[in-house]
Protein backbone atom coordinates (compact mmCIF):
# COMPACT_ATOMS: atom_id res chain seq x y z
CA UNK A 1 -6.12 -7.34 -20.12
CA UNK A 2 -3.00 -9.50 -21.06
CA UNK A 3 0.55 -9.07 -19.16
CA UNK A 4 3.49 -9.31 -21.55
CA UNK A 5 6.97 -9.43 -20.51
CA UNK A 6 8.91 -6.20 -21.94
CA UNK A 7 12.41 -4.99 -21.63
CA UNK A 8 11.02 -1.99 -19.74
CA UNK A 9 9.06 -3.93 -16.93
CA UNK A 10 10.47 -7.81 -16.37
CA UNK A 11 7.54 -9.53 -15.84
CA UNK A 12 4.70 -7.65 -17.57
CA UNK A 13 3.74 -4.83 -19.97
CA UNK A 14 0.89 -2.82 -20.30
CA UNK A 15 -1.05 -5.19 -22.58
CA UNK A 16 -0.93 -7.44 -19.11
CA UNK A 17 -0.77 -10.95 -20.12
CA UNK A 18 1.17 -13.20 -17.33
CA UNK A 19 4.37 -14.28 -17.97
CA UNK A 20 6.84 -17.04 -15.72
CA UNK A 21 9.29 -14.40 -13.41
CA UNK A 22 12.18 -17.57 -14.92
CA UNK A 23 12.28 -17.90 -18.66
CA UNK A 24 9.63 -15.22 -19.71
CA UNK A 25 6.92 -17.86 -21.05
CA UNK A 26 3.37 -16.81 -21.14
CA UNK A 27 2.41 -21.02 -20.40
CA UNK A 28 1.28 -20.91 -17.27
CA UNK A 29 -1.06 -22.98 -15.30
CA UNK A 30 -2.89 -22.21 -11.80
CA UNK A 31 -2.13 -25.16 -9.41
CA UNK A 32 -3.89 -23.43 -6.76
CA UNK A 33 -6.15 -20.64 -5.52
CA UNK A 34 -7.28 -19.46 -2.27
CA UNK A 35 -8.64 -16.27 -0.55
CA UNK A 36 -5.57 -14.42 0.69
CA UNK A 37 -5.13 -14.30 4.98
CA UNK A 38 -4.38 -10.93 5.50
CA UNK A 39 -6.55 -8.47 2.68
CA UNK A 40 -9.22 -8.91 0.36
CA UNK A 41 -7.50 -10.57 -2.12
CA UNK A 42 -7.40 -14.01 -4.26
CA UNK A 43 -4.02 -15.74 -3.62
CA UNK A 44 -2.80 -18.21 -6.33
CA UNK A 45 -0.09 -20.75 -6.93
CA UNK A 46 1.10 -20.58 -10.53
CA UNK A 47 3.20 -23.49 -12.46
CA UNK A 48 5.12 -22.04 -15.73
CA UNK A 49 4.33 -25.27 -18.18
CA UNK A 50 7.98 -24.15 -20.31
CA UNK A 51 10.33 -24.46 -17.49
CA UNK A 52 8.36 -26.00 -13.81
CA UNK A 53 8.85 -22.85 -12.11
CA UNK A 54 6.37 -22.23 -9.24
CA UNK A 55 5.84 -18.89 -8.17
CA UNK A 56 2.72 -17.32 -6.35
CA UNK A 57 0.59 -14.54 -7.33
CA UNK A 58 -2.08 -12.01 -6.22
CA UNK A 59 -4.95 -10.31 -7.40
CA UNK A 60 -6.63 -7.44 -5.38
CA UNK A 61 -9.47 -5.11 -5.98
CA UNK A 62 -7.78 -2.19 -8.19
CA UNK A 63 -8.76 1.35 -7.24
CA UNK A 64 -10.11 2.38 -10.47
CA UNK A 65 -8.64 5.44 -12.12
CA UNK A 66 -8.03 7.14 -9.02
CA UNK A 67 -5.84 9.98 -9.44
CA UNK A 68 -3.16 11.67 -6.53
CA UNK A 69 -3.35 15.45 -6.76
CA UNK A 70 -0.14 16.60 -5.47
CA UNK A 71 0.58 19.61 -3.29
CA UNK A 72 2.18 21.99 -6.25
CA UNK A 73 -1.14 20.57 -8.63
CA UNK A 74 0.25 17.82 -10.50
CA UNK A 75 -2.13 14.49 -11.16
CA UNK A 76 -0.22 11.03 -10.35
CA UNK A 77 -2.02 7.66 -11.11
CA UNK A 78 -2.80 6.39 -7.75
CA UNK A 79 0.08 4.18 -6.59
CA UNK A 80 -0.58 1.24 -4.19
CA UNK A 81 3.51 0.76 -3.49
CA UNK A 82 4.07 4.34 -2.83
CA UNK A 83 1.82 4.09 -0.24
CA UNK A 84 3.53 0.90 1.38
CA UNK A 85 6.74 2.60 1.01
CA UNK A 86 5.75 5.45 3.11
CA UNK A 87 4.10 3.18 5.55
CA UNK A 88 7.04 1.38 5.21
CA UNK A 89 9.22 3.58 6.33
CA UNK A 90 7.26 5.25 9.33
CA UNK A 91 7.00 1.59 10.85
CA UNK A 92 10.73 0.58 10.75
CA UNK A 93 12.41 -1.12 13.76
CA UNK A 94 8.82 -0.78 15.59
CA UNK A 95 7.17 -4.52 16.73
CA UNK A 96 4.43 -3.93 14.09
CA UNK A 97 3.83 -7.39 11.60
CA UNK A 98 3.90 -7.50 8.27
CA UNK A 99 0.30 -8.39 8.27
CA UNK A 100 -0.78 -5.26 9.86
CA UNK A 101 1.15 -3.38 7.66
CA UNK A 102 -0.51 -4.82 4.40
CA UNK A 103 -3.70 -4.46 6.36
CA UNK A 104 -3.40 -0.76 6.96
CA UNK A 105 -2.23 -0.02 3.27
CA UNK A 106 -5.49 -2.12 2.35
CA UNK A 107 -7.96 -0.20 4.92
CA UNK A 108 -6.70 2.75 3.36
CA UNK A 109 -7.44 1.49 0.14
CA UNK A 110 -11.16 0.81 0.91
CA UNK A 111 -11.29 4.50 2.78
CA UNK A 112 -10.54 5.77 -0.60
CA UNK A 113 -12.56 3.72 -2.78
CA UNK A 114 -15.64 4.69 -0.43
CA UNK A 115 -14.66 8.39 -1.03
CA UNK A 116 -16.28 7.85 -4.32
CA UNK A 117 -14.08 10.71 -6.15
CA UNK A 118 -11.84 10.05 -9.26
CA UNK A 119 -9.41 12.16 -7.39
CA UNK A 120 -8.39 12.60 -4.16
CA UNK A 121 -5.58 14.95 -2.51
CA UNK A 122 -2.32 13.59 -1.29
CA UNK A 123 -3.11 15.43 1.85
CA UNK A 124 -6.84 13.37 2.46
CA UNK A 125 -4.45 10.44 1.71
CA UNK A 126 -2.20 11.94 4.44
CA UNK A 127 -4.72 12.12 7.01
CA UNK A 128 -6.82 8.76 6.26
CA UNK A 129 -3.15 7.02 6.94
CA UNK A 130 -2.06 9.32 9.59
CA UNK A 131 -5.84 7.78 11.15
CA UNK A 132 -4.65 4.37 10.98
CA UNK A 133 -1.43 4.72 11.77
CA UNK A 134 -2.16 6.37 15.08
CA UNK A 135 -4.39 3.09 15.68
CA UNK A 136 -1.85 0.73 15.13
CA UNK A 137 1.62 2.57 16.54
CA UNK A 138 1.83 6.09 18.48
CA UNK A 139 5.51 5.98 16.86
CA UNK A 140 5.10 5.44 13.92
CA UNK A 141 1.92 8.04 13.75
CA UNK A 142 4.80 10.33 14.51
CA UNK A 143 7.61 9.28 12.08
CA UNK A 144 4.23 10.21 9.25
CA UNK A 145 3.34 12.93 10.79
CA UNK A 146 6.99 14.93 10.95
CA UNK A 147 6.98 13.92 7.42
CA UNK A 148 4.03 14.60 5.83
CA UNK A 149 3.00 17.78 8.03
CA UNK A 150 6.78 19.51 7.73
CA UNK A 151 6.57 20.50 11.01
CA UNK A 152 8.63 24.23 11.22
CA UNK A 153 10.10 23.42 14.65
CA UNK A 154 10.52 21.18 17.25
CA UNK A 155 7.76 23.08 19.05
CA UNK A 156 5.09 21.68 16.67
CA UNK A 157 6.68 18.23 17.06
CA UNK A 158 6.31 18.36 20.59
CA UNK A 159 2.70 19.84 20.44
CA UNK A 160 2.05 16.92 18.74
CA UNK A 161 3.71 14.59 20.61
CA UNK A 162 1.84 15.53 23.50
CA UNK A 163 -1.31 15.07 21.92
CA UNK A 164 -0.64 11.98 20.85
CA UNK A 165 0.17 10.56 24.14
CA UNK A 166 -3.15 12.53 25.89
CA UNK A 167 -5.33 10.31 23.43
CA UNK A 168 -3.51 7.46 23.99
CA UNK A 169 -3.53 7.59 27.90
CA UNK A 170 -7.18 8.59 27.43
CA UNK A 171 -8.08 5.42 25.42
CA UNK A 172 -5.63 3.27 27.47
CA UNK A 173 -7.66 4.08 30.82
């Protein structure tokens, strides 16, 4: 596939043929590849040969044709940065690094590749986040959960919240 710049997207199009982020040119040159630190991915150093601009780029595993079903039945293509946005937003003003972050969204990545279905609900999604996310920060496990579960009242929240912190006095001791 070839990324073409369009006036819809600024960088690419669906026909996918790379173009410089600068002046648009499709004559670029790798100057450098390496495995990326933090997720499965190939990490490369690009020079645009029209104007020197240096910009970097990565390529990751795609989750083939996966498809979101949604809770009132529509089908979404699978969306990588709607699932960083969420996580996003659960983890804000909480010590948790960047890297973790990108590592979560990429665990949950491989979760659902190893599901093996073309389609998955974006309540499995949910709960194979809501997983992680209570590994890395009881907060932010929260912040997800009173989202994505609607909780009715602040009974359920604090049902939950008292789980929560049972498992994670149990797994501290």
């Amino acid at each position: 596939m070839v990324l073409r710049h369009s006036a819809k997207t600024p960088y690419f199009s669906l026909n996918k043929a790379m173009n410089c982020p600068q002046c648009h040119s499709d004559a670029l040159k790798v100057i450098d590849s390496r495995n990326a630190e933090t997720e499965p991915a190939i990490r490369r150093r690009r020079e645009c040969e029209s104007c020197g601009y240096r910009f970097t780029t990565y390529e990751r595993i795609g989750v083939p044709d996966l498809r979101v079903i949604k809770k009132d039945g529509r089908r979404e293509a699978y969306d990588r940065s709607k699932l960083t946005r969420g996580i996003w937003r659960a983890v804000e003003k909480r010590p948790v690094a960047d890297a973790d972050i990108e590592g979560l969204v990429t665990q949950v990545e491989h979760d659902l590749r190893n599901t093996g279905e073309s389609e998955i609900s974006s309540d499995r999604i949910g709960e194979i986040v809501m997983q992680h996310l209570k590994e890395l920060d009881d907060i932010a496990y929260i912040r997800f959960a009173s989202v994505y579960r609607s909780f009715e009242d602040l009974g359920e929240l604090q049902r939950e919240v008292a789980k929560t912190m049972k498992s994670s006095t149990t797994t501290k001791t």
